[in-house]
Protein backbone atom coordinates (compact mmCIF):
# COMPACT_ATOMS: atom_id res chain seq x y z
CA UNK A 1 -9.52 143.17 -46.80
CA UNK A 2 -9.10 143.61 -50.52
CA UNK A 3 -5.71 144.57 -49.64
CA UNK A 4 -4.60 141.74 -47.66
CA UNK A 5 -5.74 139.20 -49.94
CA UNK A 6 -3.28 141.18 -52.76
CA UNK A 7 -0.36 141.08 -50.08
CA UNK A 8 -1.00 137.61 -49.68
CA UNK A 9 -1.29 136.70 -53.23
CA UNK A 10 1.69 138.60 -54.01
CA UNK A 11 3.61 137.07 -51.41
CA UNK A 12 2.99 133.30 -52.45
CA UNK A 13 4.01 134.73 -55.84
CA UNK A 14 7.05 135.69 -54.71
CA UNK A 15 8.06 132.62 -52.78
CA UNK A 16 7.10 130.77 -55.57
CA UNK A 17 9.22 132.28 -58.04
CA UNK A 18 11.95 132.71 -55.59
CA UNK A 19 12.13 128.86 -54.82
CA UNK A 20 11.85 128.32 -58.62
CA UNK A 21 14.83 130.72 -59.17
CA UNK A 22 16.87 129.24 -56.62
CA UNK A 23 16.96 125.70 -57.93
CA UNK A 24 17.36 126.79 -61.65
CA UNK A 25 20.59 128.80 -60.08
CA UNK A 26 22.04 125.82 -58.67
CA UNK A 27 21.25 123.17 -61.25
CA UNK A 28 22.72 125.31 -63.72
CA UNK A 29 26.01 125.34 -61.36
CA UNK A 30 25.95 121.40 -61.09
CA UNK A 31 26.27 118.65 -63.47
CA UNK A 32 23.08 116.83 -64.41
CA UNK A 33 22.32 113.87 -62.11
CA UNK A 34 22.55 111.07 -64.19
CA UNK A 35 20.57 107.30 -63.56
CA UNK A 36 21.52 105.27 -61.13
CA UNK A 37 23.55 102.04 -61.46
CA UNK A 38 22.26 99.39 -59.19
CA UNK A 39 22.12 95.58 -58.56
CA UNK A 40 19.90 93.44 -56.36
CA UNK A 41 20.99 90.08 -54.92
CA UNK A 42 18.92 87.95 -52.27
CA UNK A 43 20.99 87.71 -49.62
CA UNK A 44 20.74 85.77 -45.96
CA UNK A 45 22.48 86.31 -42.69
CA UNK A 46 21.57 83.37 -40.85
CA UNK A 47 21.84 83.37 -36.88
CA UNK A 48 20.90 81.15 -34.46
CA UNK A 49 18.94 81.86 -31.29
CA UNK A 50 19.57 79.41 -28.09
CA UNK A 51 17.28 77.51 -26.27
CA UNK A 52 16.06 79.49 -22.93
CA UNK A 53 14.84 77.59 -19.59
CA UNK A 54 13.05 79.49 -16.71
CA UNK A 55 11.27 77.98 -14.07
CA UNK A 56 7.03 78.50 -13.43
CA UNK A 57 6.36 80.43 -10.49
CA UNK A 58 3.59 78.22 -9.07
CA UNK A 59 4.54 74.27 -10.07
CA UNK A 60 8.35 74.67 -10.16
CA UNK A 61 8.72 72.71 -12.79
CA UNK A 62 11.25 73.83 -15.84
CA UNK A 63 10.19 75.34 -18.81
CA UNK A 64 12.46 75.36 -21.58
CA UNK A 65 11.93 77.60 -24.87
CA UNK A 66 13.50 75.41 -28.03
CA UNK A 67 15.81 77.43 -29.81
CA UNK A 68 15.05 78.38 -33.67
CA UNK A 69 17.85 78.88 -36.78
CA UNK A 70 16.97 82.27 -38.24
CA UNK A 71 17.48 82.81 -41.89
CA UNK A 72 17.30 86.48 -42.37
CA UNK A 73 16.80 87.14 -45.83
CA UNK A 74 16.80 90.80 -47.76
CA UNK A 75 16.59 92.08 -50.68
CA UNK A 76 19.69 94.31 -50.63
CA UNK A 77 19.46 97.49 -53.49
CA UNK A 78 23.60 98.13 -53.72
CA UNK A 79 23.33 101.46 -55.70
CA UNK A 80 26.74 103.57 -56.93
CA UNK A 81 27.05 106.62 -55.17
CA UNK A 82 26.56 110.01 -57.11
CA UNK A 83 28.96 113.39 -54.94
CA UNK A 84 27.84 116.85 -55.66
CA UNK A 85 29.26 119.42 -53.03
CA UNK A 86 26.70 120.90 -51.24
CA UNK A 87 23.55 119.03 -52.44
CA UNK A 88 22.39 115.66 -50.66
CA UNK A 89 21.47 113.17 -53.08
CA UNK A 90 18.54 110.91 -52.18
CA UNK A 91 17.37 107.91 -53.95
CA UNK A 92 13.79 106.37 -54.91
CA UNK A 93 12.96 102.46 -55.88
CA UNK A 94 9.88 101.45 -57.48
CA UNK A 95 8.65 97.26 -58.14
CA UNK A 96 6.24 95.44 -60.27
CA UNK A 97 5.98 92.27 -60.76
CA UNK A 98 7.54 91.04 -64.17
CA UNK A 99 4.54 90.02 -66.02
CA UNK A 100 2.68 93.16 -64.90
CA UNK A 101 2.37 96.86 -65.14
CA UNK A 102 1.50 98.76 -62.36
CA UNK A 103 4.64 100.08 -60.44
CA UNK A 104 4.86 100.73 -56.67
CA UNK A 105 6.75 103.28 -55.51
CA UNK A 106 8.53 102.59 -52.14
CA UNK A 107 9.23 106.25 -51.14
CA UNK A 108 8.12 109.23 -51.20
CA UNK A 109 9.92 113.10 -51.64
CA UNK A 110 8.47 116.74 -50.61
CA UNK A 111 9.74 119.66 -52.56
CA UNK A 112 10.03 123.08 -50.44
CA UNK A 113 8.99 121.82 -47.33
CA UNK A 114 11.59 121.47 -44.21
CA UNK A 115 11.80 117.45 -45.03
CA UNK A 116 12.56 115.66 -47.70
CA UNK A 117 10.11 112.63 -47.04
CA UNK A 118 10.81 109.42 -46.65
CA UNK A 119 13.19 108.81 -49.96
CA UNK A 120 16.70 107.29 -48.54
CA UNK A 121 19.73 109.61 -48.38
CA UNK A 122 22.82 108.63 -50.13
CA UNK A 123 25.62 107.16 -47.65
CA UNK A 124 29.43 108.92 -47.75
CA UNK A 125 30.69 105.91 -49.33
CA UNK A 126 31.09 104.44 -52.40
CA UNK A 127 27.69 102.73 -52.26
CA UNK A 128 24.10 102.66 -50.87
CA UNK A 129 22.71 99.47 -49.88
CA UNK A 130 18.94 99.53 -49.09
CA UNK A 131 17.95 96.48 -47.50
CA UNK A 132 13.78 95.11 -48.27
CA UNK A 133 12.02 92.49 -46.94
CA UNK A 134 11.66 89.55 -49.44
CA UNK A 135 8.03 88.75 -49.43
CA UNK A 136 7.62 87.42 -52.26
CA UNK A 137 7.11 83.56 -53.21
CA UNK A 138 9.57 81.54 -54.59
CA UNK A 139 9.92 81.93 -58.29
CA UNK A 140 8.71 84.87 -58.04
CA UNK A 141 10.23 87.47 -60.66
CA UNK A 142 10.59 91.04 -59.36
CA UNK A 143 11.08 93.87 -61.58
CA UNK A 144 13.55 97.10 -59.89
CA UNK A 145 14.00 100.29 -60.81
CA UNK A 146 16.27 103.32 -59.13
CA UNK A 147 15.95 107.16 -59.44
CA UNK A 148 17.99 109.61 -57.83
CA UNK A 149 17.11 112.89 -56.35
CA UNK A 150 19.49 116.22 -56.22
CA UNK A 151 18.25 118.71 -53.42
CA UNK A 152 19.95 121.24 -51.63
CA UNK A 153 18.84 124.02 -48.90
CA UNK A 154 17.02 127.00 -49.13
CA UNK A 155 16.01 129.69 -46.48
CA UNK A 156 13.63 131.71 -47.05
CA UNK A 157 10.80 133.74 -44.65
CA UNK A 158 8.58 131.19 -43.22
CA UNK A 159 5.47 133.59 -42.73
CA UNK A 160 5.30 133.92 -46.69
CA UNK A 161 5.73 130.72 -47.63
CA UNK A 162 2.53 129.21 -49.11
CA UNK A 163 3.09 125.36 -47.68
CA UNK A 164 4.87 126.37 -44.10
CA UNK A 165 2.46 129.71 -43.09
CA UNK A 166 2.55 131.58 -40.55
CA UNK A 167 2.28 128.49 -37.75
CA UNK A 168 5.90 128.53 -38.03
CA UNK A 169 6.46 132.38 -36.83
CA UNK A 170 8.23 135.09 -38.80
CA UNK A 171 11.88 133.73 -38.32
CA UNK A 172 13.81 132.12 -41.40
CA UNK A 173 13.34 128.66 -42.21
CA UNK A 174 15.54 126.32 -44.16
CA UNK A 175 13.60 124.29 -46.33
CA UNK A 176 14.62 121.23 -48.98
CA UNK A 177 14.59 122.45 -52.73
CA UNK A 178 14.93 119.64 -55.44
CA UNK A 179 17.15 120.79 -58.21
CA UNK A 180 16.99 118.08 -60.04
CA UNK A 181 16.17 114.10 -60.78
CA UNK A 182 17.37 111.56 -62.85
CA UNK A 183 14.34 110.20 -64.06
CA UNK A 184 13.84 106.25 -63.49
CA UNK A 185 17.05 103.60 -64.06
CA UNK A 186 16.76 100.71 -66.30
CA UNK A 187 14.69 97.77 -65.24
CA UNK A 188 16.52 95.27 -63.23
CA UNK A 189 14.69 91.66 -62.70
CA UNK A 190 15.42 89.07 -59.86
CA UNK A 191 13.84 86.08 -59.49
CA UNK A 192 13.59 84.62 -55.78
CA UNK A 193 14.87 81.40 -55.55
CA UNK A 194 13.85 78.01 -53.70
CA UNK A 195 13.51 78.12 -50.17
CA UNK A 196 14.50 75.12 -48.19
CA UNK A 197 12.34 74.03 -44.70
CA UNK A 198 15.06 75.32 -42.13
CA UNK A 199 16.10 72.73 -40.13
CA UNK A 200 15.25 73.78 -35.97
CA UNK A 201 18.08 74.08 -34.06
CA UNK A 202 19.05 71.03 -31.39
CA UNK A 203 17.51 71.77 -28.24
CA UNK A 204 19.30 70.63 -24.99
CA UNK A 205 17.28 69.45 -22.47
CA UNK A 206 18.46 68.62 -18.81
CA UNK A 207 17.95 65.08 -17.61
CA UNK A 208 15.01 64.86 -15.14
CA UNK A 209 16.20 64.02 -11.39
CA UNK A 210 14.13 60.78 -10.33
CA UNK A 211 11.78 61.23 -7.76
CA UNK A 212 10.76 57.82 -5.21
CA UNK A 213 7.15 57.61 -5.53
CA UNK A 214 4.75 56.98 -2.48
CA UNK A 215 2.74 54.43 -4.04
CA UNK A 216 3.79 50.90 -3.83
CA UNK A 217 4.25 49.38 -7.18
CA UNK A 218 1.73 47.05 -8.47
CA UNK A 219 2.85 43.67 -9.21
CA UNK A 220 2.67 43.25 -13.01
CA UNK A 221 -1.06 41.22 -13.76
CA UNK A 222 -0.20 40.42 -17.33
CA UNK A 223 -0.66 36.91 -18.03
CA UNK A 224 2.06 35.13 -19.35
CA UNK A 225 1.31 34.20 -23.13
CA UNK A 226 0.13 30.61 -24.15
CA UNK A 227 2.66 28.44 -25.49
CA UNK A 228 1.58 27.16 -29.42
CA UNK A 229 0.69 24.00 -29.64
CA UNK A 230 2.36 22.00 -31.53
CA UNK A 231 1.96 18.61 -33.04
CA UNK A 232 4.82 16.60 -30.81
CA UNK A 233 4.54 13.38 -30.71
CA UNK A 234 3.77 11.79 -27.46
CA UNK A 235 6.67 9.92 -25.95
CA UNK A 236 6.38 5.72 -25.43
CA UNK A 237 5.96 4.71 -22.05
CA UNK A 238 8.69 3.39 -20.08
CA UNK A 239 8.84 0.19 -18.86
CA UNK A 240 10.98 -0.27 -15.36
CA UNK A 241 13.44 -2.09 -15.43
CA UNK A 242 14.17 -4.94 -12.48
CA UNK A 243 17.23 -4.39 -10.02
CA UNK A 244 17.82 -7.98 -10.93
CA UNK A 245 17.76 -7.51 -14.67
CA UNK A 246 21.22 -6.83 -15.90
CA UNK A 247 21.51 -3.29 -18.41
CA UNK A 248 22.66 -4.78 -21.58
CA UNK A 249 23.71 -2.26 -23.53
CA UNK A 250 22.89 -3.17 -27.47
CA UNK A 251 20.50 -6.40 -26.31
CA UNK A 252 17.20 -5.83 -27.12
CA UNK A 253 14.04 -6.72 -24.30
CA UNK A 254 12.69 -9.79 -26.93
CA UNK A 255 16.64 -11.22 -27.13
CA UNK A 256 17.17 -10.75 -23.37
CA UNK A 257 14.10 -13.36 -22.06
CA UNK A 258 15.09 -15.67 -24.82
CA UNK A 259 18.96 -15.96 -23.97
CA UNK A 260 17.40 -16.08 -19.98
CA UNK A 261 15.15 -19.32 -20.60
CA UNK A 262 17.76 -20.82 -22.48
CA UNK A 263 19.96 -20.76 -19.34
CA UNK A 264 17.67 -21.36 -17.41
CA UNK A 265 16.28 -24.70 -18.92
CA UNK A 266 20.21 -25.71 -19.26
CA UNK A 267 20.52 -25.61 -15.56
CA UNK A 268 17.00 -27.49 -15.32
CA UNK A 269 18.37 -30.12 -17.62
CA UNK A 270 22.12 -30.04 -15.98
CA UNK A 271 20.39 -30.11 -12.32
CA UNK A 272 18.41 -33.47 -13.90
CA UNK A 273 21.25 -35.04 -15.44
CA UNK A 274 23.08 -34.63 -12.39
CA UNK A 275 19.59 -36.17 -10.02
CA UNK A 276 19.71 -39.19 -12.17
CA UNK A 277 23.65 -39.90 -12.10
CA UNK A 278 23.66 -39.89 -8.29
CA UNK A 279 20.31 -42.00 -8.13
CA UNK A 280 22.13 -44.45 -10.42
CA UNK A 281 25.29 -44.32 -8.28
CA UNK A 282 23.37 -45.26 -5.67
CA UNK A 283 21.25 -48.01 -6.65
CA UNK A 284 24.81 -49.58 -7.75
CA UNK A 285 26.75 -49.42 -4.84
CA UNK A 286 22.98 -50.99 -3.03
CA UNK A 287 23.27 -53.76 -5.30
CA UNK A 288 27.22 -54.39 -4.59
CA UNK A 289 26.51 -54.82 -0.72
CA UNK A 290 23.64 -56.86 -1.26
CA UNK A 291 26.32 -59.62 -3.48
């Protein structure tokens, strides 16, 4: 038993030292990682999504689902690529908040095991862009920092190794050694800016098809409203006028009898004048018989 714990002992030993070697060897055969140059911008994509319609299953009737405007903010880390031959570069980014202290690392990185953890490789091109959510408020002010990671492969004999053991069998096993990092970038700072209430998207709806009711309609029972009152003046009352009675126009009722009994007490006093002549007439031509 005494034995086997030496072995054992011995062995971790060995793998230690061995991994250790192995990534002084190849740092020494690369040039130092240096730290990363990066910018952040707050970036949108907006899309729209259309309105859908289906139909329910038990009334018919239409059911229409408005469509929305999407923004689809990020964050997006653009960080210049680093080549080595042979060794993957990954990269870390830690936050704070500006006026604070306490940094949050967003990844994570294993050394000697068969991954690497959840730190994001570098692409083939130029740049990596890292894309985070942007949940912060507005005004916000967001403090950034990058650090790159230089690993490359190892293999070594899985049963030895103190952090794989013998679960994995007694075949090889290639496992991730980090050679080297470049220790944490300068701070970068972004403040979020103003975000404006989205306007929704215009929603379609079909026109409804009229449908004849089976109830009579009611005739309207609103009464009518009351006429105002008003202060008019109430009208003078007609008088009728005689058939006989000539319309003078621009003759008023007080001038009309007047200029009537004049005439009429002119014919009276003709009629008389014209009595009296004849009785006279008369009485002289009975008086020229009687001679």
């Amino acid at each position: 038993m005494a034995m086997d714990r030496k072995t054992c002992v011995l062995a971790i030993a060995v793998s230690l030292i061995t991994i250790s070697l192995a990534a002084e060897v190849h740092a020494a055969r690369v040039k130092p990682i240096s730290a990363s140059e990066f910018t952040v911008n707050y970036e949108t994509d907006p899309y729209d999504v259309p309105p859908t319609y289906s139909k329910d299953q038990y009334t018919g009737e239409q059911i229409v689902t408005p469509g929305r405007h999407v923004k689809n903010a990020s964050l997006r880390v653009s960080i210049k690529n680093q080549h080595y031959d042979s060794y993957q570069v990954y990269y870390n980014i830690r936050i704070k908040g500006h006026f604070g202290d306490s940094w949050t690392q967003l990844y994570t990185y294993n050394n000697g095991t068969p991954t690497i953890g959840t730190v994001q490789p570098q692409s083939s091109g130029s740049f990596t862009v890292i894309s985070l959510r942007p949940e912060y408020p507005a005004g916000a002010e967001v403090d950034f920092q990058v650090e790159a990671i230089l690993s490359h492969k190892v293999t070594i004999q899985a049963a030895t190794h103190p952090m794989l053991g013998p679960k994995y069998g007694t075949e090889p096993r290639v496992i991730n050694v980090v050679s080297e990092t470049s220790g944490w970038s300068e701070k970068q700072t972004i403040t979020m800016p103003e975000t404006p209430t989205p306007e929704p998207s215009p929603t379609i709806t079909p026109t409804p098809t009229p449908t004849k009711s089976s109830t009579p309609t009611q005739p309207s029972t609103e009464t009518p409203p009351t006429p105002s009152q008003t202060s008019t003046p109430s009208p003078s009352p007609t008088v009728p006028t005689s058939p006989s009675q000539p319309q003078t126009q621009g003759v008023s009722r007080d001038e009309f009898y007047t200029v009537t009994a004049v005439l009429i007490a002119t014919i009276v006093a003709l009629s008389a004048a014209v009595v009296t002549l004849a009785l006279k007439n008369k009485k002289a031509k009975r008086a020229g018989n009687k001679k």
